[in-house]
C-alpha atoms as a PDB file:
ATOM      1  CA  UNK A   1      72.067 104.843 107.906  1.00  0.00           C
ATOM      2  CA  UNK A   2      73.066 103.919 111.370  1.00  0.00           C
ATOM      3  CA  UNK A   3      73.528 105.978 114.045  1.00  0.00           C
ATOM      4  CA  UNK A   4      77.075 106.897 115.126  1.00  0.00           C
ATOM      5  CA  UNK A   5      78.158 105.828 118.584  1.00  0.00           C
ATOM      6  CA  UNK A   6      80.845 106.558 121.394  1.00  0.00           C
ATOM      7  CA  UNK A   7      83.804 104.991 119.925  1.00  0.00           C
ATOM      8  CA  UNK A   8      87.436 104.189 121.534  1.00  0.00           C
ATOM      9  CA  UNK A   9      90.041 104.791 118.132  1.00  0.00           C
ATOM     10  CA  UNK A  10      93.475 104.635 118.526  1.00  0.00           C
ATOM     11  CA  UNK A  11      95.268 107.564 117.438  1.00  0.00           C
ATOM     12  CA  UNK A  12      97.315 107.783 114.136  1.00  0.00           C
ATOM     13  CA  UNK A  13     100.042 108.950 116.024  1.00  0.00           C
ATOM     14  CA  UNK A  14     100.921 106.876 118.742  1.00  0.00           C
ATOM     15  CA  UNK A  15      98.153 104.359 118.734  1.00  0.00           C
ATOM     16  CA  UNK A  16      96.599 105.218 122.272  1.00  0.00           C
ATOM     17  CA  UNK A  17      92.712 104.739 122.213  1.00  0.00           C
ATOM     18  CA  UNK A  18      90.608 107.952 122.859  1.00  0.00           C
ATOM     19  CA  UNK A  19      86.838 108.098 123.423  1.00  0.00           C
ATOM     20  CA  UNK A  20      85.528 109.850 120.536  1.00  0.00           C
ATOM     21  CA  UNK A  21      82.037 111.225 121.142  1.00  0.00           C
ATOM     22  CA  UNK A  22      79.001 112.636 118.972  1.00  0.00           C
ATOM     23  CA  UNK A  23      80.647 116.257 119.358  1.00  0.00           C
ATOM     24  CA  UNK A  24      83.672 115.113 118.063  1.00  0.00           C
ATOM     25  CA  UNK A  25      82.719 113.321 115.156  1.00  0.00           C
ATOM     26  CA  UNK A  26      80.691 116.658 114.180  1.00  0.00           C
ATOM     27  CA  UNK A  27      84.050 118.399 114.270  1.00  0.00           C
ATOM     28  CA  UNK A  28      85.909 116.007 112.297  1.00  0.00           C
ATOM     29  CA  UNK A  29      88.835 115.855 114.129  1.00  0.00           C
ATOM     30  CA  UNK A  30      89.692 114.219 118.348  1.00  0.00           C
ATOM     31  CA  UNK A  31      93.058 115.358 120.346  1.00  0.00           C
ATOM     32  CA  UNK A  32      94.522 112.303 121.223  1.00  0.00           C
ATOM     33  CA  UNK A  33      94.575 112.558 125.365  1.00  0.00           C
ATOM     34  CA  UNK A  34      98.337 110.902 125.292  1.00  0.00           C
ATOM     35  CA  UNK A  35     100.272 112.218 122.535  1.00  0.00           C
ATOM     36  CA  UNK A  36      98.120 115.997 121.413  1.00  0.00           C
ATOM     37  CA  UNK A  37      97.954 114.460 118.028  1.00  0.00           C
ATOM     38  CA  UNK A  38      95.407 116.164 115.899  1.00  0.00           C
ATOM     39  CA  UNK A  39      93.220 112.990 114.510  1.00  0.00           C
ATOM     40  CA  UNK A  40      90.673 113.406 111.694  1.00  0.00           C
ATOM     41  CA  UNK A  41      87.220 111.359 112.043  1.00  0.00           C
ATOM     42  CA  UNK A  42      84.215 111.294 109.888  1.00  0.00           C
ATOM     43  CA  UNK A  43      81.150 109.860 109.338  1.00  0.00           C
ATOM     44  CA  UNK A  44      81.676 107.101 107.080  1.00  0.00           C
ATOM     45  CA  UNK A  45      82.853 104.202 107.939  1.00  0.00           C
ATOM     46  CA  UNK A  46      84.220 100.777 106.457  1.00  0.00           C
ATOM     47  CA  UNK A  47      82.270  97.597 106.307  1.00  0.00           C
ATOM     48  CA  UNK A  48      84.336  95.033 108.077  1.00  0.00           C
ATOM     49  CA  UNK A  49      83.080  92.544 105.895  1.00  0.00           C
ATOM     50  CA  UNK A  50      85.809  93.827 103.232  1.00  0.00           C
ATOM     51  CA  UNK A  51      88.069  91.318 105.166  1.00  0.00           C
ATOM     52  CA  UNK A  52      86.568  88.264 103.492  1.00  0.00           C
ATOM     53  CA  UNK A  53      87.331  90.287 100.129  1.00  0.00           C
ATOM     54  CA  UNK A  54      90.714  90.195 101.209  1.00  0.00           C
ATOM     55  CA  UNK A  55      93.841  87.563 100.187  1.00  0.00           C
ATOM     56  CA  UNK A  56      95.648  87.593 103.306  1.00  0.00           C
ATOM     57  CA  UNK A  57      95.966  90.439 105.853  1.00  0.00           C
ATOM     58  CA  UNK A  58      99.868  89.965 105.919  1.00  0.00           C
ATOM     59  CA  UNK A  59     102.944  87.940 106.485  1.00  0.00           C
ATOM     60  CA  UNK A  60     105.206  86.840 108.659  1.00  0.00           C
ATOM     61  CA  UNK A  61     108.675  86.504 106.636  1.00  0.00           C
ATOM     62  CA  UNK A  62     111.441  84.640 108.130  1.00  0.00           C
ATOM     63  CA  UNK A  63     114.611  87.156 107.882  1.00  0.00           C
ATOM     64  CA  UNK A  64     117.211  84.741 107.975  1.00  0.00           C
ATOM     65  CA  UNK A  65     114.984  82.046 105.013  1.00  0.00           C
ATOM     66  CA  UNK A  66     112.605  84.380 103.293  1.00  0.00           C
ATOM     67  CA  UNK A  67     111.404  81.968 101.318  1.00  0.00           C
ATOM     68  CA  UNK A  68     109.400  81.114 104.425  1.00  0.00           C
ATOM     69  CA  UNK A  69     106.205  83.180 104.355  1.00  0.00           C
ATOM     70  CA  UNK A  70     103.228  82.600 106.995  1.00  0.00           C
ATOM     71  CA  UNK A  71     100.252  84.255 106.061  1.00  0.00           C
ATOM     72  CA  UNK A  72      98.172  85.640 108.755  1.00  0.00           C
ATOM     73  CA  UNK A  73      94.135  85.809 109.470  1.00  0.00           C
ATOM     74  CA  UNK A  74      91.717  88.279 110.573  1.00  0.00           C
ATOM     75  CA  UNK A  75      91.480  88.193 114.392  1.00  0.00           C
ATOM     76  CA  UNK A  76      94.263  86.000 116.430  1.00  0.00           C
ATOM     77  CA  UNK A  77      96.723  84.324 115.091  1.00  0.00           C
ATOM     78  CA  UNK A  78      98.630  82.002 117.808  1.00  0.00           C
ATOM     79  CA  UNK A  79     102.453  81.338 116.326  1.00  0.00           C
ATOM     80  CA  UNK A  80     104.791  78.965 117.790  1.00  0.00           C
ATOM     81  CA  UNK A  81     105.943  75.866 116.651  1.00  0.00           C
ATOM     82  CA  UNK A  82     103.305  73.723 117.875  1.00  0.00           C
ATOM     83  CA  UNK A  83     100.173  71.943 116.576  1.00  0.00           C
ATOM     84  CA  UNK A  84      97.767  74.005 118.331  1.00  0.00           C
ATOM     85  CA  UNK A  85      99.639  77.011 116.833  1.00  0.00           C
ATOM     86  CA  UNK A  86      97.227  78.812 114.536  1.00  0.00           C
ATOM     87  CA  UNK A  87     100.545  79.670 112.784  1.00  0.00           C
ATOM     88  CA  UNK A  88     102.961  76.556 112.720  1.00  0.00           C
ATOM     89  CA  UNK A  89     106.683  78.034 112.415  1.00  0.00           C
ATOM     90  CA  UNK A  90     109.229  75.491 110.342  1.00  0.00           C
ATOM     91  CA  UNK A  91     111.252  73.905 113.382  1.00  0.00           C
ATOM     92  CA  UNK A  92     114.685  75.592 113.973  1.00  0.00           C
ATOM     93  CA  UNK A  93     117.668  74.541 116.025  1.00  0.00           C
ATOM     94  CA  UNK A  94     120.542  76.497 117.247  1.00  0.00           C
ATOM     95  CA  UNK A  95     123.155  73.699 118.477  1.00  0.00           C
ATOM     96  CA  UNK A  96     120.646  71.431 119.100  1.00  0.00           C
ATOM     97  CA  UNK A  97     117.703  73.488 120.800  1.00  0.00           C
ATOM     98  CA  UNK A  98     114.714  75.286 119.378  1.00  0.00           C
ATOM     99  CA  UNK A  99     114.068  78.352 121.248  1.00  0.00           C
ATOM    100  CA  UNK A 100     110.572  79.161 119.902  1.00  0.00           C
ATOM    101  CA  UNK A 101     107.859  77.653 121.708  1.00  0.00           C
ATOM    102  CA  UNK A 102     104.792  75.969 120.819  1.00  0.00           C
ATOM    103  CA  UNK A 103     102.367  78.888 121.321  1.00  0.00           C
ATOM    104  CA  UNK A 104     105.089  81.938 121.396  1.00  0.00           C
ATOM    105  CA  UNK A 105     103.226  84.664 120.706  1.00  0.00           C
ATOM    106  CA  UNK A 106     100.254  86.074 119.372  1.00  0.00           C
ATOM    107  CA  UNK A 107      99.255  88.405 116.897  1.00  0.00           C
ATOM    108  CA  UNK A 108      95.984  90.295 116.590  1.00  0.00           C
ATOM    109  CA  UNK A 109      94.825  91.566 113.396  1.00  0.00           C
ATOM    110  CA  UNK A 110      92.143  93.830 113.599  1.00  0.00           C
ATOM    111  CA  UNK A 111      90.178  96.291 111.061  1.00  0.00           C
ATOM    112  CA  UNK A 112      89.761  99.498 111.761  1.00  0.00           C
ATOM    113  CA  UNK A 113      86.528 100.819 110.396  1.00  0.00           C
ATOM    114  CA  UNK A 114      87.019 104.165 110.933  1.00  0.00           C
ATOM    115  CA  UNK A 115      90.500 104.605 108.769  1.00  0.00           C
ATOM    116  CA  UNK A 116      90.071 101.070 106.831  1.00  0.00           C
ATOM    117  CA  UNK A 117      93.299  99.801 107.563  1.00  0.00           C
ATOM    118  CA  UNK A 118      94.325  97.227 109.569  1.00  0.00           C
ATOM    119  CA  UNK A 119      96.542  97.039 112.828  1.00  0.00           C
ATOM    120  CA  UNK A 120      99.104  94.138 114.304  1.00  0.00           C
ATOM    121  CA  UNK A 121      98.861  93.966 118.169  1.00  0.00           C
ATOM    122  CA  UNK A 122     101.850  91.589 119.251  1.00  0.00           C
ATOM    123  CA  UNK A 123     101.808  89.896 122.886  1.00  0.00           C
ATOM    124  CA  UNK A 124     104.346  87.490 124.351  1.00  0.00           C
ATOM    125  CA  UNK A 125     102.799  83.640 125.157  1.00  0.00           C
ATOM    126  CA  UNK A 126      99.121  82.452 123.850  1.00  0.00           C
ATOM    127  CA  UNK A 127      95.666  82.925 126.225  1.00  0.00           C
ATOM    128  CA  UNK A 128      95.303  79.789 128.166  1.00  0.00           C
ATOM    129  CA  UNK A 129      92.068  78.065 129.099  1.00  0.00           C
ATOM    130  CA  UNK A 130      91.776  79.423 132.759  1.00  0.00           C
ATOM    131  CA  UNK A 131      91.564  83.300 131.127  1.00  0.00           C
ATOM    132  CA  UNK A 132      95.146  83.837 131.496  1.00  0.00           C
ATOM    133  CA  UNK A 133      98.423  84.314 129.775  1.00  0.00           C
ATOM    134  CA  UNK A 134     100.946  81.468 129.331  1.00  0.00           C
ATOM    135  CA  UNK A 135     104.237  82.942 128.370  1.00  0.00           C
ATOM    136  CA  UNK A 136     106.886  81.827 126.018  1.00  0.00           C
ATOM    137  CA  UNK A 137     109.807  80.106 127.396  1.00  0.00           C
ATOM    138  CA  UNK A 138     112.428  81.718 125.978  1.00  0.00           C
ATOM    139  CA  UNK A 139     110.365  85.603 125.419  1.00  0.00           C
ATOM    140  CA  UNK A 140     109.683  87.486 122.612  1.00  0.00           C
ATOM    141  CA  UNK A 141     111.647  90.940 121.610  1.00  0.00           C
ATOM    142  CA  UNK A 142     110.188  93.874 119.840  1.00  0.00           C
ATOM    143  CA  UNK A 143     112.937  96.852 119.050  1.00  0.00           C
ATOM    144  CA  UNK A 144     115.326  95.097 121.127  1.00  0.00           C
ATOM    145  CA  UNK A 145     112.935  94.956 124.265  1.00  0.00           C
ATOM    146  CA  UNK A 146     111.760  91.918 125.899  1.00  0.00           C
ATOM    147  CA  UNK A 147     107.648  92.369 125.432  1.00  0.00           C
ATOM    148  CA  UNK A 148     106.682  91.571 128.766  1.00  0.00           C
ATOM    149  CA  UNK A 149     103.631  89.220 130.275  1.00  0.00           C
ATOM    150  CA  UNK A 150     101.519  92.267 129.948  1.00  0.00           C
ATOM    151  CA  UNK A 151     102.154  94.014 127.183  1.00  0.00           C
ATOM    152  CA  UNK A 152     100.137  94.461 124.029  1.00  0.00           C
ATOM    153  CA  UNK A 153     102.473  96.369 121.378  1.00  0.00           C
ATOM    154  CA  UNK A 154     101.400  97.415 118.008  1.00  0.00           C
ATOM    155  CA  UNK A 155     103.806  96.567 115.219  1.00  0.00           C
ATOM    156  CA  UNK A 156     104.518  98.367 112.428  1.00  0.00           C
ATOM    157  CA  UNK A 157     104.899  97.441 108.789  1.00  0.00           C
ATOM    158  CA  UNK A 158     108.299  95.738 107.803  1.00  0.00           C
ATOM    159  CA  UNK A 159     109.383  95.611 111.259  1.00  0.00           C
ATOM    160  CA  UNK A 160     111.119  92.614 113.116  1.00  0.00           C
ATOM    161  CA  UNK A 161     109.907  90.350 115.687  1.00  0.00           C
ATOM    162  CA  UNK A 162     112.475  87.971 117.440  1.00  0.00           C
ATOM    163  CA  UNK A 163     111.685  85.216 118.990  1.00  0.00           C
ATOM    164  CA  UNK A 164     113.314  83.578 121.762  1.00  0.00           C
ATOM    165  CA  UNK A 165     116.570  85.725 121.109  1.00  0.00           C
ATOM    166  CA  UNK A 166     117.803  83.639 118.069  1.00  0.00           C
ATOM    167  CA  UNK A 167     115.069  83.660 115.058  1.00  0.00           C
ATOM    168  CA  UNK A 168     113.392  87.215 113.434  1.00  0.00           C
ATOM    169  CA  UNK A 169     110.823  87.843 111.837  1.00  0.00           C
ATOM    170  CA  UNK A 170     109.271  90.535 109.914  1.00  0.00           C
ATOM    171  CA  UNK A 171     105.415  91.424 109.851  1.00  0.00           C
ATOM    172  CA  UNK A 172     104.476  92.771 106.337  1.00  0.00           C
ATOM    173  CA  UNK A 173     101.490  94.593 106.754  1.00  0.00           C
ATOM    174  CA  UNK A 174      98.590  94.295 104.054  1.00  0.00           C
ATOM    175  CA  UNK A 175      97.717  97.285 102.723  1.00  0.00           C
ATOM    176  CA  UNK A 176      93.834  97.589 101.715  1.00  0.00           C
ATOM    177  CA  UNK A 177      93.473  99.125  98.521  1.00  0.00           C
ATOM    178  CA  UNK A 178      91.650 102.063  98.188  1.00  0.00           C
ATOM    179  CA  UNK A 179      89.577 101.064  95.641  1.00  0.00           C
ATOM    180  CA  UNK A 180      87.820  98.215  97.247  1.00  0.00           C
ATOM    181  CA  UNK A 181      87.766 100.101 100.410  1.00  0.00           C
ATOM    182  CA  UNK A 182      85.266 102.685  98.466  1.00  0.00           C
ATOM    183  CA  UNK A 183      83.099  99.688  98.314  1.00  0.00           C
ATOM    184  CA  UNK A 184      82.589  99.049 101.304  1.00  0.00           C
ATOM    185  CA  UNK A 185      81.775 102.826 102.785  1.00  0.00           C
ATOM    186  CA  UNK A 186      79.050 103.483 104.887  1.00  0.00           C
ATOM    187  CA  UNK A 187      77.523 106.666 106.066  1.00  0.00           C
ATOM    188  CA  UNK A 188      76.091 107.198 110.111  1.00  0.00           C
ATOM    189  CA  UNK A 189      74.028 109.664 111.371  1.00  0.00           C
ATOM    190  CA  UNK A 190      75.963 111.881 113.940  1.00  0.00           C
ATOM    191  CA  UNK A 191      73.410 111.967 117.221  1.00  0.00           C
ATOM    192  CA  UNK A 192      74.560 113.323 120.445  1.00  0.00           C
ATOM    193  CA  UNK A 193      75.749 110.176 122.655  1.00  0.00           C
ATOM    194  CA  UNK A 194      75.026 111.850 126.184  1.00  0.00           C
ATOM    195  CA  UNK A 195      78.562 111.485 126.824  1.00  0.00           C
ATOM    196  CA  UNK A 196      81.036 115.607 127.051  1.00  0.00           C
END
């Protein structure tokens, strides 16, 4: 049984990150410093290696040809229409241009092991080699909003992504089933973590 540690989780809520402490996790429950949302934690946690249990952890669905279907990975997942796209979109032109980039955005899947599901963080542009950010040329829009250089927006199930104004798409979450996650539980010893 491990020990439990300080932990940043984002908040069911609104998806802010909140240190969660020793104390905490003896309560069961963190306030969420942003929104007040009550959040229950506990003690067991979720194996991350369910993910290579896993089929896919979600789509990308093209809304205007939905028999186009990218699955997406565990981790990053450059899209664009490019070759060193980790995602390579089907080609589209609008009068004669293509207003998706090569490496347009990028989508994060990551596990939570504390709820055992899994979360879709969307930025504009694809990490370059210098550390930075290059961003697409023509933007990406969540909601209607251009996500700007520095954003880092999660996305939630069945919602739409557009991409350089002209072409959506929607992220289907996957959903880890509650069976297998029981397999994959693990118990930690709560221990005070010198942090109040």
């Amino acid at each position: 049984m491990d020990k439990v540690k300080n932990e940043i989780i984002a908040c069911s809520k609104c998806r802010n990150g909140s240190l969660v402490i020793a104390k905490d996790f003896a309560a069961g429950f963190f306030l969420c410093k942003k929104c007040g949302h009550v959040n229950t934690v506990s003690t067991q946690v979720y194996d991350e290696e369910v993910l290579e249990k896993l089929p896919h952890t979600g789509f990308l669905v093209s809304v205007n040809n939905p028999s186009e279907i990218y699955a997406l990975r565990p981790g990053v997942n450059v899209i664009g229409v490019g070759e060193m796209a980790d995602v390579v979109l089907k080609r589209v032109t609008h009068d004669g241009k293509c207003f998706i980039s090569r490496q347009h955005c990028t989508i994060t899947v990551s596990f939570g092991k504390w709820n055992g599901q899994l979360s879709y963080l969307l930025e504009d542009g694809a990490a370059d080699p210098t550390g930075g950010r290059k961003a697409s040329l023509n933007h990406t829009f969540y909601k209607g909003k251009k996500v700007e250089q520095q954003d880092a927006l999660y996305v939630g199930n069945q919602d739409l992504i557009n991409l350089g104004g002209e072409d959506a798409y929607r992220l289907e979450h996957y959903i880890i089933p509650a069976g297998t996650l029981e397999n994959y539980k693990i118990s930690q010893r709560v221990e005070d973590g010198g942090t109040d």
